[in-house]
Protein backbone atom coordinates (compact mmCIF):
# COMPACT_ATOMS: atom_id res chain seq x y z
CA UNK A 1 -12.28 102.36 -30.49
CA UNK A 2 -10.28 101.12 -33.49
CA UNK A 3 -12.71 98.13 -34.70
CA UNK A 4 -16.13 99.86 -36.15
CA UNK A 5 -17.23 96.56 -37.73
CA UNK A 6 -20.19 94.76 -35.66
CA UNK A 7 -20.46 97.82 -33.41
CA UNK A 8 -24.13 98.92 -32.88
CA UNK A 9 -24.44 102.69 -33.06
CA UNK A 10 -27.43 105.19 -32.20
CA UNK A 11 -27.36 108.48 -34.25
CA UNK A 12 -30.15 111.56 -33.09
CA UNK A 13 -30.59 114.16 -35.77
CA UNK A 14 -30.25 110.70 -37.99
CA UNK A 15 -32.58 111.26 -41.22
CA UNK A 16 -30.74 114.27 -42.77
CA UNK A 17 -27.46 116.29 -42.66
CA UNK A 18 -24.07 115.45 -40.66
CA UNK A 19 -25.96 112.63 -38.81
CA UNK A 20 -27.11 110.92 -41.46
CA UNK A 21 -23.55 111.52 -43.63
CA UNK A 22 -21.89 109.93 -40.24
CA UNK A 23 -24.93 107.15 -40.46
CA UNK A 24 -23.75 106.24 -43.87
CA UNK A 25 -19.91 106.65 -43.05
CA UNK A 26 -20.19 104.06 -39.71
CA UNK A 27 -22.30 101.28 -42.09
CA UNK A 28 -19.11 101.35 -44.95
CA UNK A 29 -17.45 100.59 -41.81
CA UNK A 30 -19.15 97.74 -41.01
CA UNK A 31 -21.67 99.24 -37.82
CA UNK A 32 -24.80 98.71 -37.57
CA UNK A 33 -27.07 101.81 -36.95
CA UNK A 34 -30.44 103.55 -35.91
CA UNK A 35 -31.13 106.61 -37.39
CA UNK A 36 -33.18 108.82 -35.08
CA UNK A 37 -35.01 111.93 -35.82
CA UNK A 38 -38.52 113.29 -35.46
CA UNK A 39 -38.96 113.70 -39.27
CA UNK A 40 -40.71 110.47 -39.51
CA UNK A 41 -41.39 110.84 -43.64
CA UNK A 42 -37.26 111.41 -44.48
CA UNK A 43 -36.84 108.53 -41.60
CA UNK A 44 -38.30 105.73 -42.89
CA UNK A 45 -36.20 106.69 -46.66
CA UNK A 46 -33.21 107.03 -45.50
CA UNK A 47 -33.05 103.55 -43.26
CA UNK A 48 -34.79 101.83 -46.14
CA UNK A 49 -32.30 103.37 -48.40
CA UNK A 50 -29.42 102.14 -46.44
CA UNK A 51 -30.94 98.57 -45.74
CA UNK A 52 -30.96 95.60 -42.97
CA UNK A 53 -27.90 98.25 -41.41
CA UNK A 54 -30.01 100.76 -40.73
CA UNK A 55 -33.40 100.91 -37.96
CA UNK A 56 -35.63 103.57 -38.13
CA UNK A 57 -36.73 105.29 -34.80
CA UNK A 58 -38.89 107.97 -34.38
CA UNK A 59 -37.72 110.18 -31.32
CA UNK A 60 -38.00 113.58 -30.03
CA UNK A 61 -35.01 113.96 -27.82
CA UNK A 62 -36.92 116.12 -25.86
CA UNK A 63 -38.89 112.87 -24.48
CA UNK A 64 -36.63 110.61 -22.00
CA UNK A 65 -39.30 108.34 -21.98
CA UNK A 66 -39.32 107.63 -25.52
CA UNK A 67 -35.31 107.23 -25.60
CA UNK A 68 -35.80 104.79 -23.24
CA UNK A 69 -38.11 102.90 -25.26
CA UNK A 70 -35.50 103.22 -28.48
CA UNK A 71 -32.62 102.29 -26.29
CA UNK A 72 -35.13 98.64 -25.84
CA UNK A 73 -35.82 98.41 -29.65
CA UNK A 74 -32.11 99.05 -30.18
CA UNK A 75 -30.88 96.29 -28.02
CA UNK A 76 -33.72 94.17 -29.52
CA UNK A 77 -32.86 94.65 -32.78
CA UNK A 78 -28.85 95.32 -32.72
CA UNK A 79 -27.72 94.22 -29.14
CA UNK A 80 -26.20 96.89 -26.66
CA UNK A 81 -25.29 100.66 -28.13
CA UNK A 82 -21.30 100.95 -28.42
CA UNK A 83 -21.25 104.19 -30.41
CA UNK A 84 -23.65 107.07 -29.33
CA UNK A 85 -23.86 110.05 -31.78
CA UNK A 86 -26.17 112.70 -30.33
CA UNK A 87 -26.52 115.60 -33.01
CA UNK A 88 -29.95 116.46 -33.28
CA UNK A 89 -30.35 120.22 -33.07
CA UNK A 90 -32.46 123.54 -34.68
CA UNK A 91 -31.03 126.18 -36.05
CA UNK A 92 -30.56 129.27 -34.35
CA UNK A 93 -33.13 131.32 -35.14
CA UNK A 94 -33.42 135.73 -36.16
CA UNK A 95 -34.03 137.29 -32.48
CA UNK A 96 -31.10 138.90 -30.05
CA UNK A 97 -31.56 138.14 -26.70
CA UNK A 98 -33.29 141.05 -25.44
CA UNK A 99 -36.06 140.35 -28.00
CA UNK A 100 -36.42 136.39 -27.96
CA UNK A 101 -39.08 135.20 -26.50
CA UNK A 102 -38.32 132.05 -23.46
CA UNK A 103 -40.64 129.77 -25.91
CA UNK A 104 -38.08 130.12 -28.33
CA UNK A 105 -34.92 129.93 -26.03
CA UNK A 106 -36.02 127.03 -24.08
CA UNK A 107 -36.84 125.37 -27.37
CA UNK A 108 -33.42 125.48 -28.68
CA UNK A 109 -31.58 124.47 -25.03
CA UNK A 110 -34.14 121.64 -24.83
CA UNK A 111 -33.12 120.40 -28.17
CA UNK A 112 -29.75 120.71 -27.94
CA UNK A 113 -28.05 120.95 -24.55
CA UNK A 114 -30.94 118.78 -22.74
CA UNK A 115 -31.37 116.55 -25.63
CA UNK A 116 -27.23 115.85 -25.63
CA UNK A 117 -28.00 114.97 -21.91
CA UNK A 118 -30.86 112.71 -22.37
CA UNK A 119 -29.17 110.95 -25.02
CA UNK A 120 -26.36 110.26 -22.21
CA UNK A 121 -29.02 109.61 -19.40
CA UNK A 122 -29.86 106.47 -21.76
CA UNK A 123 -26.83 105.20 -22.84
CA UNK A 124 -23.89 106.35 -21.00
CA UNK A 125 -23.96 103.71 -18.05
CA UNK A 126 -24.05 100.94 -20.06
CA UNK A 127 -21.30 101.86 -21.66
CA UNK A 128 -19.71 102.39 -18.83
CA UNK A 129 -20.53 98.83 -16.94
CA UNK A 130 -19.45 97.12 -20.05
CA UNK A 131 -15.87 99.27 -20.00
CA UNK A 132 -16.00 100.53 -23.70
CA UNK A 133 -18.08 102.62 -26.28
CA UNK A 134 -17.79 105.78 -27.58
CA UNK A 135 -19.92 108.99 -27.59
CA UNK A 136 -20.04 111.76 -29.74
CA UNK A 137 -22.21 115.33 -28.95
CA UNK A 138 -22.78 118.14 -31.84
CA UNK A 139 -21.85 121.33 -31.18
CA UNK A 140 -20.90 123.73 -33.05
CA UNK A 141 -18.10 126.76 -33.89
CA UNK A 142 -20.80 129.04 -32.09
CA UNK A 143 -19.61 126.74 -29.15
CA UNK A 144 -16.29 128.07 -29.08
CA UNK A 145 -16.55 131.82 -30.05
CA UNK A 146 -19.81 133.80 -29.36
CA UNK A 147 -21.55 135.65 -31.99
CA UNK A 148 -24.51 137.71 -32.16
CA UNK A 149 -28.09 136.69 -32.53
CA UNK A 150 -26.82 133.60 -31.61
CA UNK A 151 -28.05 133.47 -28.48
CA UNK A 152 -29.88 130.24 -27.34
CA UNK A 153 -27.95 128.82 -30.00
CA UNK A 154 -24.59 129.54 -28.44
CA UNK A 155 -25.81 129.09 -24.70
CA UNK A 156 -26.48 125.19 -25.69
CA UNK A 157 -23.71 124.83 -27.60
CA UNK A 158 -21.19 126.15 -25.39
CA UNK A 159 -22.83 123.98 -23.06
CA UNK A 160 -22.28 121.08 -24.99
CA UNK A 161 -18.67 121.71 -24.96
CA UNK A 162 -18.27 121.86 -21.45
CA UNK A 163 -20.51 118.58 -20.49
CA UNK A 164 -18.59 117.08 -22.88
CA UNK A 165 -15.25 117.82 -21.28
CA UNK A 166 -16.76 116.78 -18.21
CA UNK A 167 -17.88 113.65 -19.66
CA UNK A 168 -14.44 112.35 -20.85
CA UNK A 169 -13.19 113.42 -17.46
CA UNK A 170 -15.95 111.28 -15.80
CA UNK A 171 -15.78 108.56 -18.37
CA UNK A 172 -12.35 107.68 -19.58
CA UNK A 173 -10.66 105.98 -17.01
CA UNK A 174 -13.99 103.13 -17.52
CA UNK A 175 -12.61 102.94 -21.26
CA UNK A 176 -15.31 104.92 -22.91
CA UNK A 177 -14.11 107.83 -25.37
CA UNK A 178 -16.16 110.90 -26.15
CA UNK A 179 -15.71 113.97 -28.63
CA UNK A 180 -17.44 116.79 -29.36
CA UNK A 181 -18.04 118.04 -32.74
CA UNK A 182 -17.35 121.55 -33.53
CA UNK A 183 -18.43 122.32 -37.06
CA UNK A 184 -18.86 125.39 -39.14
CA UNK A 185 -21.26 126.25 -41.61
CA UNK A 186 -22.24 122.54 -43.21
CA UNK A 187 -24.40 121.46 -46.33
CA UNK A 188 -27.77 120.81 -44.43
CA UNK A 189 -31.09 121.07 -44.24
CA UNK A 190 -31.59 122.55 -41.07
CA UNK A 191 -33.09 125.70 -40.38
CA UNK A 192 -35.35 125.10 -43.51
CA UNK A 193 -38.48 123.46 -41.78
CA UNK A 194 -41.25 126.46 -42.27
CA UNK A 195 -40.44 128.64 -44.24
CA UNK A 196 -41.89 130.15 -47.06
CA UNK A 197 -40.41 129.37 -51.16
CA UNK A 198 -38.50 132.19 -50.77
CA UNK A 199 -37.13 132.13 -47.22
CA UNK A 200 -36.38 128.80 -48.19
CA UNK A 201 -34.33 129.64 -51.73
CA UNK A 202 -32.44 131.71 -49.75
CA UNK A 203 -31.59 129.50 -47.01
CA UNK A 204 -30.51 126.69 -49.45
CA UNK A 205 -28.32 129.47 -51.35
CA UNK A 206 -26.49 129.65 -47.90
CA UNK A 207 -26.39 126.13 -47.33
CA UNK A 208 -24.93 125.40 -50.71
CA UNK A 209 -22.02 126.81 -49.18
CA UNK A 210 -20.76 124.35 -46.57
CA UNK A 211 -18.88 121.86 -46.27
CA UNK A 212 -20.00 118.39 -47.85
CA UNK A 213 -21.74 116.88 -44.56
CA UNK A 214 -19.83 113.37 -45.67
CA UNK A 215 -16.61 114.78 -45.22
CA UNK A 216 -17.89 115.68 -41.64
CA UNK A 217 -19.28 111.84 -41.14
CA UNK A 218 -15.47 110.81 -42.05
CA UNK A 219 -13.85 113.71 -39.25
CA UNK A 220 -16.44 111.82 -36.62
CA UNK A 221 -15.69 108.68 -37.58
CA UNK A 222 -11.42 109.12 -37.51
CA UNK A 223 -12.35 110.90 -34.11
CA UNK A 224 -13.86 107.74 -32.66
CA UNK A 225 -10.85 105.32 -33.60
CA UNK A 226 -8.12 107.65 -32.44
CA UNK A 227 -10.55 109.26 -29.55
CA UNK A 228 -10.11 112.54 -30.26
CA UNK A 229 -11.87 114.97 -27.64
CA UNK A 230 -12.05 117.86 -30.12
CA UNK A 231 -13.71 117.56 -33.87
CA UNK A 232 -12.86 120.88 -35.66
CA UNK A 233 -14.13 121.04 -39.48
CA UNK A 234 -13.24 125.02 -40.23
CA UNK A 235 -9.34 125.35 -39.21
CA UNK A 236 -10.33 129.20 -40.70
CA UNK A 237 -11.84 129.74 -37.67
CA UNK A 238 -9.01 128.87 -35.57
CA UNK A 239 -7.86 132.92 -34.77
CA UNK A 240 -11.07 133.63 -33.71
CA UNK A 241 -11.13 130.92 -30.94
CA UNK A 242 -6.91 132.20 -30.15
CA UNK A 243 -8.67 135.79 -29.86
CA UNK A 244 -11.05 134.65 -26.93
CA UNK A 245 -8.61 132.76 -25.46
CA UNK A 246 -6.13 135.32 -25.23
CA UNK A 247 -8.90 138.04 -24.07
CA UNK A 248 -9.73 135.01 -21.19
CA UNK A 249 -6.10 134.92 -20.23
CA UNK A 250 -5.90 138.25 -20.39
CA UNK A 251 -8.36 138.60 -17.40
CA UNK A 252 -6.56 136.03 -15.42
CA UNK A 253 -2.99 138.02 -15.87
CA UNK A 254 -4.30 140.96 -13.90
CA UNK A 255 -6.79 139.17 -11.70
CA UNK A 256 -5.22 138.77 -7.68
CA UNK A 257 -3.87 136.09 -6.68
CA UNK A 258 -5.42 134.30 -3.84
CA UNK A 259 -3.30 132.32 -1.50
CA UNK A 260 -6.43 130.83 0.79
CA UNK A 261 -8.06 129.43 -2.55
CA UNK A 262 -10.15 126.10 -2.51
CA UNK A 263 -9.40 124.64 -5.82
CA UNK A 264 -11.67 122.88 -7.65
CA UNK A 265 -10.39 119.42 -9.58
CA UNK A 266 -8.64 120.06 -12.22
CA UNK A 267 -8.02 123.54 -11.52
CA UNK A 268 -4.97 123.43 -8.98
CA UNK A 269 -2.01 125.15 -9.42
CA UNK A 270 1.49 123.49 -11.32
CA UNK A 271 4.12 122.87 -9.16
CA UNK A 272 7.09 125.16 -10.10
């Protein structure tokens, strides 16, 4: 998707962080967007900050419902969504999975694996009828290597990685592009929410750390003209990913090979 200007986009996770750094990046382009997000206060700032561009929509992503009434004040407003950005998430939380309770695991996979979904649920067919758009899903680094007390954190975004792939299978040859964003540690607020003054301090000490979140917005937007699949931020990382992949193969190489094997699409053998 190579023209950005006049585009309508719909950002989750919209009022803060990479989404709203991405939010500001696609309006310099020329795009017109609505910032979602639950935090209704930062919200309504930010889309008055960035003016008539910007639409303020409060949204759990959680609710399918209520996406379905921002997809209707979206088209109202803007006209159809062409660029579909959904990032909201939580952040990780302290527990290992032996200890974490299922309030707190489903909480994190219905935020961020079911909430990528939902987001798609709303907006993917029509992208798909009208034969363009482009969607983008958050993951993360923990979606590519796993790391403990990571957990629920990892489970949905390793998910996200995978839906995604099967998205682009499912959704290119209709002339819609999708990516899936693959950052390490950012300059964000999430993870904050709750926390007492010092918990807090300490968190933002972290934080001050990461990358510049507009340098992120920039990676997603390059990633949607040139529809990239893969948005890596941390090339550092890049050994660690090699090291799983090489452990992976390294089960395959002395695994049997089965000549009676059913294989799946995408999964059959090269000719020699």
């Amino acid at each position: 998707m190579e023209r950005i200007e006049g585009r309508t986009a719909f950002v989750t996770g919209g009022a803060s962080g990479i989404g709203l750094a991405t939010a500001e990046v696609l309006i310099a382009a020329g795009a017109r967007v609505v910032l979602a997000d639950w935090d209704a206060e930062a919200l309504e700032r930010e889309a008055a900050r960035l003016g008539v561009s910007a639409l303020a929509q409060h949204l759990d992503v959680r609710d399918r419902a209520a996406l379905g009434e921002a997809k209707e004040a979206t088209e109202k407003a803007f006209g159809p969504v062409e660029i579909l950005f959904n990032n909201a998430g939580v952040a990780p939380g302290p527990d290992e999975l032996a200890d974490m309770s299922p309030e707190e695991f489903d909480l994190r996979v219905s935020i961020m694996l079911t909430g990528v979904f939902n987001g798609i649920h709303t907006f993917a067919a029509g992208m798909r009828d009208r034969g363009e758009g482009h969607i983008v899903n958050t993951a993360s680094m923990a979606g590519l290597v796993a790391s403990p007390r990571l957990g629920a954190y990892t489970t949905a975004k390793f998910g996200v990685v995978g839906l995604s792939e099967v998205l682009r299978a499912e959704m290119d040859r209709h002339g819609v592009g999708v990516s899936v964003l693959c950052p390490g540690l950012v300059r964000t607020n999430i993870g904050l929410h709750g926390l007492s003054e010092s918990e807090a301090e300490a968190g933002r000490a972290i934080m001050a750390q990461g990358l510049d979140p507009s340098i992120v917005g920039g990676q997603v937007l390059d990633a949607i003209r040139r529809n990239e699949l893969y948005i890596i931020t941390h090339g550092e990382y890049g050994a660690s990913v090699a090291e799983r992949a090489a452990r992976l193969q390294g089960a395959f190489d002395t695994a049997p090979v089965r000549s009676d094997t059913i294989h799946l699409p995408g999964t059959e053998p090269a000719e020699s």
